[in-house]
N, C-alpha and C. Protein backbone atom coordinates (compact mmCIF):
# COMPACT_ATOMS: atom_id res chain seq x y z
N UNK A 1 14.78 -3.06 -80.48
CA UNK A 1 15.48 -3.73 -79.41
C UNK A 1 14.92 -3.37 -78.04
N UNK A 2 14.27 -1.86 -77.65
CA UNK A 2 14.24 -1.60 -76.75
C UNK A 2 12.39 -1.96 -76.27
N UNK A 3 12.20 -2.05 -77.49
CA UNK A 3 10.69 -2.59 -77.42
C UNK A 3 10.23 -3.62 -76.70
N UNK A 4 10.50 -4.85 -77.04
CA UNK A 4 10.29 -5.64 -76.85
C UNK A 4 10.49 -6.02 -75.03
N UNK A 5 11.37 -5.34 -74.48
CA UNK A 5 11.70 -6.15 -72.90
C UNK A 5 10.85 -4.59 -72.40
N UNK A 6 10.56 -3.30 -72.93
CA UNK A 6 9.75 -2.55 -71.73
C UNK A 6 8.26 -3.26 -72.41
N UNK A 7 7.55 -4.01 -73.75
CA UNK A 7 6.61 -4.45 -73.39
C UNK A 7 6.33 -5.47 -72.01
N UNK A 8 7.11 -6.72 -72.04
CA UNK A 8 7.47 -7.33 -71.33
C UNK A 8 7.47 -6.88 -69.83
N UNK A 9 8.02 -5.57 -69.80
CA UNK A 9 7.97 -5.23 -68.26
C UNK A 9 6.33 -4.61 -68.03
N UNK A 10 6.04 -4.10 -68.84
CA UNK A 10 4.94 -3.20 -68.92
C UNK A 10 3.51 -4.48 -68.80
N UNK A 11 3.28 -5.61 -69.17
CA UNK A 11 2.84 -6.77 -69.16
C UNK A 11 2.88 -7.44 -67.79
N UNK A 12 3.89 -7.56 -66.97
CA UNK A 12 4.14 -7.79 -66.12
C UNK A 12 3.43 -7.25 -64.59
N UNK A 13 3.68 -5.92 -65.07
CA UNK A 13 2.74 -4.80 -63.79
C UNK A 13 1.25 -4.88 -63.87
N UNK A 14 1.11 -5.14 -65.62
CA UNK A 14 -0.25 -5.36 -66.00
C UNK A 14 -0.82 -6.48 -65.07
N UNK A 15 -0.24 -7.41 -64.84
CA UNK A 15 -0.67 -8.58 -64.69
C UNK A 15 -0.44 -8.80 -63.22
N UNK A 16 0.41 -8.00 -62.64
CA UNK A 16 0.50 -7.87 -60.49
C UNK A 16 -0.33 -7.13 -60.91
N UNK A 17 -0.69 -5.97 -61.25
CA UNK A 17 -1.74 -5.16 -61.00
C UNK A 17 -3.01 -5.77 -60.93
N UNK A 18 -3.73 -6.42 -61.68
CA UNK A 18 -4.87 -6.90 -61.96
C UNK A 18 -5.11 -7.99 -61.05
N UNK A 19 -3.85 -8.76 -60.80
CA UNK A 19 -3.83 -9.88 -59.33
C UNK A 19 -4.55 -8.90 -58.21
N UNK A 20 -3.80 -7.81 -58.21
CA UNK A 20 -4.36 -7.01 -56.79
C UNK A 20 -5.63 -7.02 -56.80
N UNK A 21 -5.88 -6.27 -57.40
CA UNK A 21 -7.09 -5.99 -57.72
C UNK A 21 -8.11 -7.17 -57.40
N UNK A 22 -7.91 -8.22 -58.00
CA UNK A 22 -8.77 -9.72 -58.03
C UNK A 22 -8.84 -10.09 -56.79
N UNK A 23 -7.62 -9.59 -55.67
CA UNK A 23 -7.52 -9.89 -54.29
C UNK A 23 -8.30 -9.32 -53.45
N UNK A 24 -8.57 -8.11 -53.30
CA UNK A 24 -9.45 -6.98 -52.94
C UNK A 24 -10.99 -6.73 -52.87
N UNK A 25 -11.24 -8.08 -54.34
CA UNK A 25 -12.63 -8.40 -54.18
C UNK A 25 -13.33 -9.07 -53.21
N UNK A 26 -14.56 -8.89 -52.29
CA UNK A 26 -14.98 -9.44 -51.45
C UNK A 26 -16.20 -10.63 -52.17
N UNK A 27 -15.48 -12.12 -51.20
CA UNK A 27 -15.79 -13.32 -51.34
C UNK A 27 -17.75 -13.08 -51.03
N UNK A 28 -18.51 -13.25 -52.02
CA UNK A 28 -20.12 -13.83 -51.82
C UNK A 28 -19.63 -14.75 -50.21
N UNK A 29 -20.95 -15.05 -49.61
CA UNK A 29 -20.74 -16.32 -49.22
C UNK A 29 -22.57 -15.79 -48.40
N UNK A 30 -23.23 -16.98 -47.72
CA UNK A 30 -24.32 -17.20 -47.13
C UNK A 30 -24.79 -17.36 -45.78
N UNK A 31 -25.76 -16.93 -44.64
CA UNK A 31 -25.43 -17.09 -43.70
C UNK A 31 -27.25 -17.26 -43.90
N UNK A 32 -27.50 -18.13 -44.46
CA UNK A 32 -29.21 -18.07 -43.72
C UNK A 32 -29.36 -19.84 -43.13
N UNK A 33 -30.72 -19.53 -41.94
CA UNK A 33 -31.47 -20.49 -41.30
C UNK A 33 -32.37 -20.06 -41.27
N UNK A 34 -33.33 -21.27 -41.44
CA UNK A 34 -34.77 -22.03 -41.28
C UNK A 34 -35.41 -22.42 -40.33
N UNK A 35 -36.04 -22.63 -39.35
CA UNK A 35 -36.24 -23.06 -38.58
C UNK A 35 -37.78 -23.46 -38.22
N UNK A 36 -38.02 -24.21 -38.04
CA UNK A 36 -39.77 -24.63 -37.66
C UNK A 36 -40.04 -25.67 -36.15
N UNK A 37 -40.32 -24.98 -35.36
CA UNK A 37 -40.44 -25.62 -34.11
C UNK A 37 -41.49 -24.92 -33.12
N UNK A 38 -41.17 -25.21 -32.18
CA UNK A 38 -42.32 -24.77 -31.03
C UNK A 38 -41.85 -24.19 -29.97
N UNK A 39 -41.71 -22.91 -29.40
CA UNK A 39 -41.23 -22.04 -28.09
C UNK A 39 -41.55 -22.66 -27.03
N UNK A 40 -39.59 -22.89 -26.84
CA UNK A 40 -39.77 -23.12 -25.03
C UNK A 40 -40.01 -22.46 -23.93
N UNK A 41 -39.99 -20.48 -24.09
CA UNK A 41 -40.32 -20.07 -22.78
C UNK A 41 -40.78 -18.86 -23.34
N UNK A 42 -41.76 -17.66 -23.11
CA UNK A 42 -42.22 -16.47 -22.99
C UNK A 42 -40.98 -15.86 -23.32
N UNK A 43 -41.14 -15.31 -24.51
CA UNK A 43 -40.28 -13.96 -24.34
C UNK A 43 -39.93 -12.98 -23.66
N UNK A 44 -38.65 -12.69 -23.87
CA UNK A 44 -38.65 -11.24 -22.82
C UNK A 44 -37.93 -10.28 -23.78
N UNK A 45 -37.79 -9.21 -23.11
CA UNK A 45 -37.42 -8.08 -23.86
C UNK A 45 -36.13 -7.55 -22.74
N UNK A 46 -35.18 -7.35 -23.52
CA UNK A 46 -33.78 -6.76 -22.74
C UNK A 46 -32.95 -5.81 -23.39
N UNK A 47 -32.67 -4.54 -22.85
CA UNK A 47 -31.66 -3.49 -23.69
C UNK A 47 -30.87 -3.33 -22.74
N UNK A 48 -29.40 -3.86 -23.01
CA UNK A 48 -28.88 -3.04 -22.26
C UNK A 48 -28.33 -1.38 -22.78
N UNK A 49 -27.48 -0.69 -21.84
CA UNK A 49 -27.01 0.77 -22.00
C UNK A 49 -26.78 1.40 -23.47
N UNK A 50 -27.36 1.99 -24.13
CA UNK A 50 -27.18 2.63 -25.01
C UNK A 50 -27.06 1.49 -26.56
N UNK A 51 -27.69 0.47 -26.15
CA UNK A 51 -27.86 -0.37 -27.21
C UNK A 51 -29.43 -0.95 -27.56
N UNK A 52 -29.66 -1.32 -28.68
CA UNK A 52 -30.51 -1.57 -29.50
C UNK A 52 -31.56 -2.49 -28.50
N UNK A 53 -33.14 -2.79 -28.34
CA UNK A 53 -33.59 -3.43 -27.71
C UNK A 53 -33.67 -4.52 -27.91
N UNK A 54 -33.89 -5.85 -27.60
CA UNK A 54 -34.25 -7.38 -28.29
C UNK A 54 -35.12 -7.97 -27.52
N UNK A 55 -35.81 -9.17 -28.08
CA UNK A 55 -36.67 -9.89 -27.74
C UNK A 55 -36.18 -11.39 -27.90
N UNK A 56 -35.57 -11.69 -26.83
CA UNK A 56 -34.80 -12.93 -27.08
C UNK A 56 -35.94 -14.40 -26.37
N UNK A 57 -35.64 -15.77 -27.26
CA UNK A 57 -36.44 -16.55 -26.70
C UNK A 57 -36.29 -17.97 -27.38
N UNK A 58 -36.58 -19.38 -26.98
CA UNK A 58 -36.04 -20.28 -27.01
C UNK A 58 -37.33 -20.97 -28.11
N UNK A 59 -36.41 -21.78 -29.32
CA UNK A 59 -37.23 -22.35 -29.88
C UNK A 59 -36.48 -24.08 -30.09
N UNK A 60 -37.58 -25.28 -29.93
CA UNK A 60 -36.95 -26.55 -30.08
C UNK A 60 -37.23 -27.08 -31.17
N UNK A 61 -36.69 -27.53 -31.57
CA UNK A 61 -36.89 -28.37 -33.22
C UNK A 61 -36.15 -30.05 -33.12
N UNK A 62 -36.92 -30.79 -33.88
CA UNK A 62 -37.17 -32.15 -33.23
C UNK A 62 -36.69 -32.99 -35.14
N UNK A 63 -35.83 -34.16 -34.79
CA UNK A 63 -35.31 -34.75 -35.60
C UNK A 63 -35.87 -36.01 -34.97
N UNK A 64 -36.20 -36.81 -36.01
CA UNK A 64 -36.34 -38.17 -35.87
C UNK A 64 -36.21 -39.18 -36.62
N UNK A 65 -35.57 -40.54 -36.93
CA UNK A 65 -34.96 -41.04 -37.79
C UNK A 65 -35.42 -42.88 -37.12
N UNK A 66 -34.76 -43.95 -37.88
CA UNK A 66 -35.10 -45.25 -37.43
C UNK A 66 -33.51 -45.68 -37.64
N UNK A 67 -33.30 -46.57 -36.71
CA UNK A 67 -32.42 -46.83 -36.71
C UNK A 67 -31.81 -48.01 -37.16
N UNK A 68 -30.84 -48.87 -37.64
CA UNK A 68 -30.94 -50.45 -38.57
C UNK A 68 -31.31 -50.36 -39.75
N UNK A 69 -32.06 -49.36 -40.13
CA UNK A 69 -32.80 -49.38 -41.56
C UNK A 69 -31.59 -49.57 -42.83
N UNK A 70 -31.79 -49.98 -43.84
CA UNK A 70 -31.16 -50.30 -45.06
C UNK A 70 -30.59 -48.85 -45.88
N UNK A 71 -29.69 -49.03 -46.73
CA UNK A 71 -29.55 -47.72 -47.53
C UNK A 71 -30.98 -48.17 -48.25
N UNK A 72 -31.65 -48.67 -49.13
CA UNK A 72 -32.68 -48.73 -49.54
C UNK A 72 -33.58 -47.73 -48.97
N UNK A 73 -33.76 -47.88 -47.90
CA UNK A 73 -35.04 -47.65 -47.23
C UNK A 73 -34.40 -46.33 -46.58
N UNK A 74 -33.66 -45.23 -47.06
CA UNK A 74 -33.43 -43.82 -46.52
C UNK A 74 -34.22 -42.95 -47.41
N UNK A 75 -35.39 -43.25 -48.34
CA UNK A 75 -36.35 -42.39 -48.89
C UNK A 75 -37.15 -42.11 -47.83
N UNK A 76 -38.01 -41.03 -48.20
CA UNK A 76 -39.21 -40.01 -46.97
C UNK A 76 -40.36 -41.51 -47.39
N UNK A 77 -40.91 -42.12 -48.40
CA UNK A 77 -41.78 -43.12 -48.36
C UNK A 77 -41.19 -44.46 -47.61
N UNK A 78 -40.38 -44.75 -47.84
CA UNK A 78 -39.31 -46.23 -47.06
C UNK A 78 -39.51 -45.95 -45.58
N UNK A 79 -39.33 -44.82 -45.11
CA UNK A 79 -39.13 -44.46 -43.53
C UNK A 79 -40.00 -45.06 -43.24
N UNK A 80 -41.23 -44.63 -43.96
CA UNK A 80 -42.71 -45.27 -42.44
C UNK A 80 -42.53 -46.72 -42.90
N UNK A 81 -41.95 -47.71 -43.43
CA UNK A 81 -41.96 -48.51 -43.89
C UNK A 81 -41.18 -49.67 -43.20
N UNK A 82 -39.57 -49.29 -43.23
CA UNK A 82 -38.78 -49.82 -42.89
C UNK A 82 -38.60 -49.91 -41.61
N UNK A 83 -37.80 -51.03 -41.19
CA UNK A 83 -38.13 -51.64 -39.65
C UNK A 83 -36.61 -50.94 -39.01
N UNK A 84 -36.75 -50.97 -37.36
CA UNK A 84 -35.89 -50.40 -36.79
C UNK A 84 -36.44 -49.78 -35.39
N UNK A 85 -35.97 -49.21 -34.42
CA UNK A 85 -36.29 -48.16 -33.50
C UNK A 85 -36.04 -46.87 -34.00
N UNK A 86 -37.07 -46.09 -33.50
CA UNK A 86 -37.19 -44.68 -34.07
C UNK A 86 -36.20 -43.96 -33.03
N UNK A 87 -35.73 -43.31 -33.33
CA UNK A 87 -34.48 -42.29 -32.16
C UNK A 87 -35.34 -40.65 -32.74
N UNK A 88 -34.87 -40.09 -31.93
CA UNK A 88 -35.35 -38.51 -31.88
C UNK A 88 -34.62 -38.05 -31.06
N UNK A 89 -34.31 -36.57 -31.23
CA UNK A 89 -33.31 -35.75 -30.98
C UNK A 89 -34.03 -34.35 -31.13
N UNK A 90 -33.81 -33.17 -30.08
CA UNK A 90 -34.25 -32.20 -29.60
C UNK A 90 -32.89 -31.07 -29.27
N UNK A 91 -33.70 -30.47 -30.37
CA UNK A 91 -32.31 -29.02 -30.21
C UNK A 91 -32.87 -27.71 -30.11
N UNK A 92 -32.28 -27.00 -28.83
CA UNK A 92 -33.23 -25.67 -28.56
C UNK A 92 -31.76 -25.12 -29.02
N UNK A 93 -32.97 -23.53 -29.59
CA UNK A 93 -32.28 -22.43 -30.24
C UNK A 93 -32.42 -21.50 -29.39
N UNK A 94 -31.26 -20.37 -29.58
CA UNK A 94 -31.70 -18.88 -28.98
C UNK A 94 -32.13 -18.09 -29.69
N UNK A 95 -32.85 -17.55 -29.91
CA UNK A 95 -33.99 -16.61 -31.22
C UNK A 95 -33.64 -15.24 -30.54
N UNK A 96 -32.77 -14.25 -31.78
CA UNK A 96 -32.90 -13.06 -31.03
C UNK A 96 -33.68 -12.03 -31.63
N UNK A 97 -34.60 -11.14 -31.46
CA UNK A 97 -35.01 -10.05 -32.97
C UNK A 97 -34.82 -8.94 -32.86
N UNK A 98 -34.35 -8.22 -33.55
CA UNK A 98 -33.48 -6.95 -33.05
C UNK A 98 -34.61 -6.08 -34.13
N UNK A 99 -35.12 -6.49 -35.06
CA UNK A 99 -36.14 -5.32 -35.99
C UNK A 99 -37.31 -5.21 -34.95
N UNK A 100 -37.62 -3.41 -35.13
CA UNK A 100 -38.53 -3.32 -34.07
C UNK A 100 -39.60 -3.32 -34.09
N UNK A 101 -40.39 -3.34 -35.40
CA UNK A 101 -41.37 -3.66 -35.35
C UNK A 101 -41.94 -5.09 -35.19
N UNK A 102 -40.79 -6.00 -35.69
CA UNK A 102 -40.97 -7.43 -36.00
C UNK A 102 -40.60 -7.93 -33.72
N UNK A 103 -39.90 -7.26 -33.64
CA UNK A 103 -39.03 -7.13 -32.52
C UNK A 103 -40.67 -7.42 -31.00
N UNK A 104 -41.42 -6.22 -31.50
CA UNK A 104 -42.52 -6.04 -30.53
C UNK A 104 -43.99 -6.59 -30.80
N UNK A 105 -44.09 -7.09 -32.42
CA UNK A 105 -45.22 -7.94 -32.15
C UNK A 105 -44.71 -9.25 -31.63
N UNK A 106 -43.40 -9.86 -31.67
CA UNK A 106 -42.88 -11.13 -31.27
C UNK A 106 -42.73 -11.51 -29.73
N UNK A 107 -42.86 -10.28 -29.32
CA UNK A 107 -42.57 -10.05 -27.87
C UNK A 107 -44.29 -9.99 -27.39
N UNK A 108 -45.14 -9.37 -28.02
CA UNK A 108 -46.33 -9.44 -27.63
C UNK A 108 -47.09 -10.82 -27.83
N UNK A 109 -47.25 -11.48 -29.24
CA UNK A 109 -48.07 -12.60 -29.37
C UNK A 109 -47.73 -14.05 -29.12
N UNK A 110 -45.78 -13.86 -29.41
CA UNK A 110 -45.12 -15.57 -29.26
C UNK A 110 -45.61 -15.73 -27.44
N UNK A 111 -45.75 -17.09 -27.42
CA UNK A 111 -46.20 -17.63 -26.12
C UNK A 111 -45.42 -18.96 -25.99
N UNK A 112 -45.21 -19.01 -25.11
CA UNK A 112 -44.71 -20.94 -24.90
C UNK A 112 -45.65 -22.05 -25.52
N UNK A 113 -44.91 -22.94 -26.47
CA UNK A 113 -45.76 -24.04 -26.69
C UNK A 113 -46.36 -23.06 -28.17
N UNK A 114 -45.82 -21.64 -28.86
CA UNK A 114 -46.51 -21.25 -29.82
C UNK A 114 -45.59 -22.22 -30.73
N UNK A 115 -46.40 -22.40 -32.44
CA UNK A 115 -45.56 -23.49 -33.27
C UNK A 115 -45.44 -21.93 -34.01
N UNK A 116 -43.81 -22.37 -34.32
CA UNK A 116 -43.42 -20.83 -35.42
C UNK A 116 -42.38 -21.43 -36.20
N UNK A 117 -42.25 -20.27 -37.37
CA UNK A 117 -41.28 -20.70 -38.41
C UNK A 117 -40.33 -19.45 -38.49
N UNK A 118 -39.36 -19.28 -38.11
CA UNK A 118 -38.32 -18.65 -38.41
C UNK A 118 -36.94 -18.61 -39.29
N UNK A 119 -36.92 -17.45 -39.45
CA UNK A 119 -35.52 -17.17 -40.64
C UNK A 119 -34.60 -16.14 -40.29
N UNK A 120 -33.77 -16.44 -40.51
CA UNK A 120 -32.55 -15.80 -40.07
C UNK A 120 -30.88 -16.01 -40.37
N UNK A 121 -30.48 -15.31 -39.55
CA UNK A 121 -28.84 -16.00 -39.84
C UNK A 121 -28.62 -16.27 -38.37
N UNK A 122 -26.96 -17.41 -38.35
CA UNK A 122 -26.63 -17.47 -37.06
C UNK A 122 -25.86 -16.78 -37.02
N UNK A 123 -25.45 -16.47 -35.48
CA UNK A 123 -24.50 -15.56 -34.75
C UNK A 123 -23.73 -16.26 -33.25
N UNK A 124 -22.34 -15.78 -34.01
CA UNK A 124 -21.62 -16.40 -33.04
C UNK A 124 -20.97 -15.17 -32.02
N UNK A 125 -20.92 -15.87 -30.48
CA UNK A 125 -20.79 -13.97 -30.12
C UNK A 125 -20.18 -14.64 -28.55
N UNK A 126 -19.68 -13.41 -27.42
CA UNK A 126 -19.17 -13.60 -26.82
C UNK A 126 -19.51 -12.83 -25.65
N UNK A 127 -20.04 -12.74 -24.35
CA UNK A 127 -20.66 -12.02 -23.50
C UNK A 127 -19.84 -12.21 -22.31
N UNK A 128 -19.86 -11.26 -21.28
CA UNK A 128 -19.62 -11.51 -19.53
C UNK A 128 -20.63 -11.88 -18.69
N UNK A 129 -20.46 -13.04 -18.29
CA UNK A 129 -22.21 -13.12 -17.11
C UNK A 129 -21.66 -12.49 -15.90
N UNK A 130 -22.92 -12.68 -14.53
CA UNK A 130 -22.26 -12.19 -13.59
C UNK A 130 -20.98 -11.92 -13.04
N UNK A 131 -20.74 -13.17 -12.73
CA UNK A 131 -19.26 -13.29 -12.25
C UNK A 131 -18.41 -12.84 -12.72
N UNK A 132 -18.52 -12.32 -13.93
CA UNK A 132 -16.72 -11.76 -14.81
C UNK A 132 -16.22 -13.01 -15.95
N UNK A 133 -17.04 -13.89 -15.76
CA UNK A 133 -16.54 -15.00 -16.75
C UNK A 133 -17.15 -14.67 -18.11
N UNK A 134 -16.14 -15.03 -19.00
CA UNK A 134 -16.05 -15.20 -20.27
C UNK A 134 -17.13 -15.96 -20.89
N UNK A 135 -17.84 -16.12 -21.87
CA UNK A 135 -18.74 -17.34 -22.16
C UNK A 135 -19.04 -16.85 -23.52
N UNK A 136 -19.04 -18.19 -24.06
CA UNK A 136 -19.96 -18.02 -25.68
C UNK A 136 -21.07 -18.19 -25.99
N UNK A 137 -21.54 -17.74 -26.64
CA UNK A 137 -23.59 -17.57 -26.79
C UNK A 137 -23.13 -18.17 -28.64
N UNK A 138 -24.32 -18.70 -29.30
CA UNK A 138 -24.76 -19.10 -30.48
C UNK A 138 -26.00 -18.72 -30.26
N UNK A 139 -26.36 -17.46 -31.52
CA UNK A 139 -27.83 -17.12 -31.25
C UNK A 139 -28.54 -17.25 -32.88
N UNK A 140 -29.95 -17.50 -33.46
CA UNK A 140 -30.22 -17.16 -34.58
C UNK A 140 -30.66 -15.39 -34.24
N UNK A 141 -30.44 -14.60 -35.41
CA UNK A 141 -30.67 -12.98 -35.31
C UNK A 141 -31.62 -13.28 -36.53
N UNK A 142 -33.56 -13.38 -35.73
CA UNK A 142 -34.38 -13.48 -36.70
C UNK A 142 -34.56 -12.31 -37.76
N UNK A 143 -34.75 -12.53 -38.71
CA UNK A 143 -35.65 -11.53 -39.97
C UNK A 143 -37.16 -11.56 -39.65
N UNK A 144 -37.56 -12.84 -39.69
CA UNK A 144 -38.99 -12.80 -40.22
C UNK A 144 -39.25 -13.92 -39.12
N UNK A 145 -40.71 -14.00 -38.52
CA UNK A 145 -41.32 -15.09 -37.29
C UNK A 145 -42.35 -15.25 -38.25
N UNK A 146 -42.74 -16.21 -38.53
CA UNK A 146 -44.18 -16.85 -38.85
C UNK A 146 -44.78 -17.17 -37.79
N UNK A 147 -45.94 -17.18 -37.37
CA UNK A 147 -46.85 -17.75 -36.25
C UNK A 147 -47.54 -18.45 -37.27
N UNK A 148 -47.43 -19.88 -36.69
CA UNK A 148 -48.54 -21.32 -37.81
C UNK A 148 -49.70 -21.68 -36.48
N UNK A 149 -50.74 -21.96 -37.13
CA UNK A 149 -51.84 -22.55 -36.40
C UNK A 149 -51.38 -23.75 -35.66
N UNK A 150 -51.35 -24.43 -34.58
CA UNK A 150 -51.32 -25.94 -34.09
C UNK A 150 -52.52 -26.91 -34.75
């Protein structure tokens, strides 16, 4: 008689218990970017007080598409094909590199107008400029710079 309802209870804890547990586990998830474009300005190098050095610097990457075109004609062979005006679109990045070795050849060889391929994750972040105002920055925090030939 008495069996049966402390299994029951004993089943029960089993089973909040193991919920906990399942809760506690930390979610996978992904934070990488790609990037292949061409530097908009000379790097610079900035540390502030008692923090890590960086080599921060602007890279643009260029989309271009036709416009009117058919669902048919949204294959990479159809494009040069299919009729329309071409539109293009230009998006500069903030490139930051905080590894120091990667940090100081990037700062030495990237140049304006260099073509590079970068990887990284983004970063969303929050700074004071002069004035005391609040402002948000979106930066990529590179791993790795490729320098490609033009």
């Amino acid at each position: 008689m008495w069996r049966r309802p402390a299994w029951q209870v004993l089943r029960q804890f089993v089973r909040h218990d193991s919920d906990t547990v399942t809760s506690l586990v930390l979610e996978r998830s992904m934070n990488r970017v790609q990037l292949l474009g061409r530097v908009g300005q000379d790097p610079i190098m900035r540390q502030v007080e008692g923090k890590n050095p960086v080599t921060i610097f602007t890279l643009a990457t260029n989309e271009m598409w036709r416009t009117g075109e058919s669902e048919e004609g949204q294959g990479a062979l159809l494009f040069l094909c299919s009729s329309g005006d071409i539109s293009q679109k230009t998006t500069w990045h903030r490139i930051s590199v905080f590894r120091p070795g990667l940090r100081d050849v990037t700062y030495q060889y990237v140049r304006k107008g260099s073509r590079i391929f970068v990887e990284g994750k983004i970063d969303y972040g929050e700074y004071t400029d002069k004035n005391n105002v609040r402002r948000q920055a979106t930066t990529i925090i590179a791993d790795n710079v490729i320098f490609l030939s033009d």
